[in-house]
Protein backbone atom coordinates (compact mmCIF):
# COMPACT_ATOMS: atom_id res chain seq x y z
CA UNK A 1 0.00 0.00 0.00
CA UNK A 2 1.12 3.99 -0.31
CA UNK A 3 0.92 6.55 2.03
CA UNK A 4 -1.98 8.41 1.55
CA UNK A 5 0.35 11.79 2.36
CA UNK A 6 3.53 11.88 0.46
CA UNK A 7 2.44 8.33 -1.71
CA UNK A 8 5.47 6.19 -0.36
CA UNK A 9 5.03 2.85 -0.49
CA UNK A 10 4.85 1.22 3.38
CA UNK A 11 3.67 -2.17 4.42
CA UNK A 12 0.16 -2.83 4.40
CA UNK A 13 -2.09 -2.37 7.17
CA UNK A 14 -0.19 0.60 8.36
CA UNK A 15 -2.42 3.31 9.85
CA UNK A 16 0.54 5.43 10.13
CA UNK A 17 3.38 6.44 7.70
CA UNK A 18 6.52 5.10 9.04
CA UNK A 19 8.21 8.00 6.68
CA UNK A 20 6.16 11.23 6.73
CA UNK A 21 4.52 10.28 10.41
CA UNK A 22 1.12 11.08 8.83
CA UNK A 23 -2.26 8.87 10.01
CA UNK A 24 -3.36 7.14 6.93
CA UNK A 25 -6.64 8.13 5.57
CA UNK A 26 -8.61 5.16 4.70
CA UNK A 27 -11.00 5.15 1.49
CA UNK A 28 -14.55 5.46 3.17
CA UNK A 29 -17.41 5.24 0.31
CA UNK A 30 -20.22 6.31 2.35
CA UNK A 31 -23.46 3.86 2.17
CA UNK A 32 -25.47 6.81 0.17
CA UNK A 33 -23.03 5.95 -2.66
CA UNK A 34 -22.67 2.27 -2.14
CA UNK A 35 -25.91 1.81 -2.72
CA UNK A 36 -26.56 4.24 -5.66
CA UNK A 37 -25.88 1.66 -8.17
CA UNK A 38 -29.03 0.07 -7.37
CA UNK A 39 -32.54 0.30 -8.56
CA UNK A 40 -35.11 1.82 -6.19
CA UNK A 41 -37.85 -0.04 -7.61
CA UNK A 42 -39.75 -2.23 -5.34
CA UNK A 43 -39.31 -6.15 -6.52
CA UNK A 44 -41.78 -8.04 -4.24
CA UNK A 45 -44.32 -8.63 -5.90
CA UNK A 46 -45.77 -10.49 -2.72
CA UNK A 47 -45.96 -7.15 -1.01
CA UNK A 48 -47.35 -5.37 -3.83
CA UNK A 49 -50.60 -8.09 -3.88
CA UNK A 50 -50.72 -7.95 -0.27
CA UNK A 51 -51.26 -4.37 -0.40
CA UNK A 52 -53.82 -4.37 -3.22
CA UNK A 53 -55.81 -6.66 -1.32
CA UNK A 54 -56.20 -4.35 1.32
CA UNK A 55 -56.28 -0.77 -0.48
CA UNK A 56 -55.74 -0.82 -3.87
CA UNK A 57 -56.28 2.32 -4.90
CA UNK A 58 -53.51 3.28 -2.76
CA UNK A 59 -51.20 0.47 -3.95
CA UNK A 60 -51.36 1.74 -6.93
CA UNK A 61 -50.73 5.08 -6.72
CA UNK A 62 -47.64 4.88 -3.88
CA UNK A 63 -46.29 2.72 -6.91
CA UNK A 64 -47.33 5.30 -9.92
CA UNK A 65 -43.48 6.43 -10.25
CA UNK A 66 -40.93 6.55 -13.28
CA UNK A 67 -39.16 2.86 -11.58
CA UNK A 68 -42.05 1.15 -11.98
CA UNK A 69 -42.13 1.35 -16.07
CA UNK A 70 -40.99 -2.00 -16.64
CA UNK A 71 -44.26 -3.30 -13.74
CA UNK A 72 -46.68 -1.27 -15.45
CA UNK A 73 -45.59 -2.32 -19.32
CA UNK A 74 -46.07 -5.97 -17.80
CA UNK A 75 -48.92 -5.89 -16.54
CA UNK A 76 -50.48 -3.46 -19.01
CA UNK A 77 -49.74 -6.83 -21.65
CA UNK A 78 -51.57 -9.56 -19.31
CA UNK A 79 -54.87 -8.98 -20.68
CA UNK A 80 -54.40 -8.51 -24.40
CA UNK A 81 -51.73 -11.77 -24.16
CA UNK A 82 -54.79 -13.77 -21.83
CA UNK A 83 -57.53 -12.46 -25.23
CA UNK A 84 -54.48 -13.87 -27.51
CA UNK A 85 -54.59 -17.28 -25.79
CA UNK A 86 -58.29 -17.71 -25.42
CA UNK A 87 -59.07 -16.79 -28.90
CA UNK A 88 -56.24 -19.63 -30.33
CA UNK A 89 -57.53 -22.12 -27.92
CA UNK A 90 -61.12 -21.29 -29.18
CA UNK A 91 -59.81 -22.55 -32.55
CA UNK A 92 -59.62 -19.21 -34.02
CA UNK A 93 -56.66 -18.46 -36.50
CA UNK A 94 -53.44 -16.98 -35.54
CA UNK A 95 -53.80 -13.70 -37.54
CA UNK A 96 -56.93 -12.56 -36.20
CA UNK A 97 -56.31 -13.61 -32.99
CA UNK A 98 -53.04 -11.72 -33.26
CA UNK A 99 -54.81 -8.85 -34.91
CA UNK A 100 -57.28 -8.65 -31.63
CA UNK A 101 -54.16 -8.83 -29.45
CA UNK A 102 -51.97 -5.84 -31.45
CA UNK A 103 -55.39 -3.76 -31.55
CA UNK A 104 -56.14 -3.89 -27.38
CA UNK A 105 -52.22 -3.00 -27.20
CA UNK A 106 -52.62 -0.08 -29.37
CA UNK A 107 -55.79 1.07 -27.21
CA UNK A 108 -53.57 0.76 -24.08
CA UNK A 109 -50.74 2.83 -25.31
CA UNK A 110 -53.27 5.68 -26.84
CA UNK A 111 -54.78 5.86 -23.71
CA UNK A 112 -50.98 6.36 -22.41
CA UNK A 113 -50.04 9.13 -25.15
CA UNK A 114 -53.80 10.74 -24.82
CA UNK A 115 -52.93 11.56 -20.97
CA UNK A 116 -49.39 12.79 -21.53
CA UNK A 117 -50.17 15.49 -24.35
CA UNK A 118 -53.73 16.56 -22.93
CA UNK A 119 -52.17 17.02 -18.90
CA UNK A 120 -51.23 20.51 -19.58
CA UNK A 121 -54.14 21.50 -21.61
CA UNK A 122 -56.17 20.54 -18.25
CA UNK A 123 -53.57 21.60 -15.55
CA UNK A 124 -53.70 18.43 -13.86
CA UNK A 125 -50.40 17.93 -11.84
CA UNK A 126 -47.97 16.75 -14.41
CA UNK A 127 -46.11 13.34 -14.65
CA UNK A 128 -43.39 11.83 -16.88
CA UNK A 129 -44.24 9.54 -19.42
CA UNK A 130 -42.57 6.40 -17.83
CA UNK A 131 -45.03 7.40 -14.55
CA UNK A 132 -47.95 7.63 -16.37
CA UNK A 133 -47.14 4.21 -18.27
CA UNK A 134 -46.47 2.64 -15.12
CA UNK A 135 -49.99 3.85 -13.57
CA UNK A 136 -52.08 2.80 -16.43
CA UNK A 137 -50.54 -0.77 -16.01
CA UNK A 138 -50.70 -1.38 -12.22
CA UNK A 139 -54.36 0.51 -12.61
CA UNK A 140 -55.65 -2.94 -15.16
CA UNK A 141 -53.78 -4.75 -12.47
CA UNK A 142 -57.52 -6.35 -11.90
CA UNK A 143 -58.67 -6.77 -15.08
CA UNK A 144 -57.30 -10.20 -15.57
CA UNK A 145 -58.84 -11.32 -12.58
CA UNK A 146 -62.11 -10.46 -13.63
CA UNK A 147 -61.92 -11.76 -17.65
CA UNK A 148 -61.15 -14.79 -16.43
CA UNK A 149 -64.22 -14.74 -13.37
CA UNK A 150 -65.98 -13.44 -16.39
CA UNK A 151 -65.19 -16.31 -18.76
CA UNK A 152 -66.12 -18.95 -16.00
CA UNK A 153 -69.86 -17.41 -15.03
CA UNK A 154 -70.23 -17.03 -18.49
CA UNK A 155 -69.70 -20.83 -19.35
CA UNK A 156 -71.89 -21.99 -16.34
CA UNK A 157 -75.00 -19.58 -16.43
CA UNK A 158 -74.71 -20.76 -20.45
CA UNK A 159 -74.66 -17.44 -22.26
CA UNK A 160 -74.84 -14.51 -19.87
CA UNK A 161 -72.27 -12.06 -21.13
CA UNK A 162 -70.82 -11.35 -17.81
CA UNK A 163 -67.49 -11.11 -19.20
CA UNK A 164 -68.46 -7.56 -20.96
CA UNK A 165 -69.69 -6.55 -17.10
CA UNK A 166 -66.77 -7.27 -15.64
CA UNK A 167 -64.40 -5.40 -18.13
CA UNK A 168 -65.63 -2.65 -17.86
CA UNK A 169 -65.65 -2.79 -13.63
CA UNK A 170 -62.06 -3.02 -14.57
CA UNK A 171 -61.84 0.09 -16.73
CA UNK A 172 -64.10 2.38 -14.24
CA UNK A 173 -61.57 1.10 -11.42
CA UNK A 174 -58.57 2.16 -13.43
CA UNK A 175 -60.54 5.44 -14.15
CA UNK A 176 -60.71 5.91 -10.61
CA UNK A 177 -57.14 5.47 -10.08
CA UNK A 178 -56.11 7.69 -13.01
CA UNK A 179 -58.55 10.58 -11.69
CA UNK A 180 -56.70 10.38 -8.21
CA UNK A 181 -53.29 10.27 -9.70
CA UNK A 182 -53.51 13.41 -11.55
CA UNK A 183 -55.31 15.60 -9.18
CA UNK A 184 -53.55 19.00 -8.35
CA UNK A 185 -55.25 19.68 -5.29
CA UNK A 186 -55.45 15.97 -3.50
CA UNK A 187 -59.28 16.78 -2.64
CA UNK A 188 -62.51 15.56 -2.76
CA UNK A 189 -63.06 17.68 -6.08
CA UNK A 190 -61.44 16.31 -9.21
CA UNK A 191 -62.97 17.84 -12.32
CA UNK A 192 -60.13 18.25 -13.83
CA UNK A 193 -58.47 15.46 -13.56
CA UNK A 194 -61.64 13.18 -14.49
CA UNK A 195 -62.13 15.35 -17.52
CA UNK A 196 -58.74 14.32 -18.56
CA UNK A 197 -59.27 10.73 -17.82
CA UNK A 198 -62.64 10.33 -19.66
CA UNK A 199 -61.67 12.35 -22.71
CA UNK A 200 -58.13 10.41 -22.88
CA UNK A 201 -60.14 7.12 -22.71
CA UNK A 202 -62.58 8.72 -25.36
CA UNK A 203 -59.66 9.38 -27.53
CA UNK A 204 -57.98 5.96 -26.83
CA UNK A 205 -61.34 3.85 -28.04
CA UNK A 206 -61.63 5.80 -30.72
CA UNK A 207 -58.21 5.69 -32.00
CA UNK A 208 -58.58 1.61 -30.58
CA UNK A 209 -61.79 1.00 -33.22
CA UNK A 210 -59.94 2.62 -36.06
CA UNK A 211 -57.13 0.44 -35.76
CA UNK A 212 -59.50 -2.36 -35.31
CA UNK A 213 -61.43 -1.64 -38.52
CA UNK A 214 -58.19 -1.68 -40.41
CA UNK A 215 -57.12 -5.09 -38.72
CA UNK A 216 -59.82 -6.20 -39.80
CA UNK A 217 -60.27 -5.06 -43.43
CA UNK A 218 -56.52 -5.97 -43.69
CA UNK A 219 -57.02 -10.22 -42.89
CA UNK A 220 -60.11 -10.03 -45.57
């Protein structure tokens, strides 16, 4: 080792410099920068379903930040990939069933892009992109929960389009997240913000059916 004064070389383990007399200073990385290196995001999963369970409105939104892209791009997939799978195992072909799974992607990401650009026009309090992707996910966090209770009623009451029902508990639940997330004032009164969710989710199934007509038209 050297001496941390005049850089002779001394034995190691010295504390003090047998030449210049001067304490050695020991290379300290505080724990602030040890641990910079790693991500902040919250891995257990276990905690996060745990915490739904008991308030998930607030799970979400303690979780509606830019680490939690990656979560929210996952879980914003589940439901189009579950359609995917039902529709192949229902015999239908790949390209439509594909076609169905590319158009409910497109409607996710619209809705995504519709509440970026219009925040400002509202003056909601603004979020990054990867935040706002990451809260639209974890807010469809029940939606495959319910397509898939919706698939099973629907195959033993022989008929009854519950499915339909349940979907759209999932989007008025993500709806209600959304409104929370971007309200300004953290109150009981959230025009603005709802405003900006409902026309975003206007513009999103709009833009959605569009794409789906030309899916469509495409395959025949």
């Amino acid at each position: 080792m050297f001496c941390t004064s005049c850089g002779k070389e001394i034995p190691d383990g010295s504390t003090v410099c047998g030449l210049c007399g001067k304490p050695i200073v020991s290379a300290v990385i505080p724990k602030t920068e040890q641990g910079s290196g790693k991500s902040s995001t919250d891995v257990n999963v276990g905690a996060y379903i745990k915490d739904f369970f008991s308030d998930p409105v607030s799970a979400v939104l303690s979780r509606s930040k830019d680490s939690y892209l990656v979560w929210g791009l996952i879980i914003a997939a589940i439901y189009p990939l579950i359609l995917f799978i039902r529709y192949l195992f229902n015999d239908v072909e790949f390209s439509y069933s594909f076609g169905l799974f590319f158009v409910e992607l497109c409607g996710v990401a619209a809705l995504i892009f519709a509440l970026f650009l219009f925040q400002s026009m509202f003056k909601v309090e603004k979020k990054s992109l990867p935040a706002i992707v990451a809260s639209v996910g974890l807010s469809l966090t029940p939606m495959f929960a319910l397509y898939i209770v919706g698939i099973l009623l629907d195959t033993i009451l022989d008929g009854a389009y519950v499915t339909g029902a349940f979907i759209t508990v999932g989007y008025v639940f993500s709806a209600l997240v959304l409104s929370k997330l971007f309200d300004v004032d953290k109150d009981n009164n959230r025009s603005r913000s709802v405003v900006l969710v409902v026309v975003s989710l206007a513009c999103a199934l709009v833009i959605q059916s569009i794409i789906h007509i030309l899916v469509i038209k495409s395959m025949y």
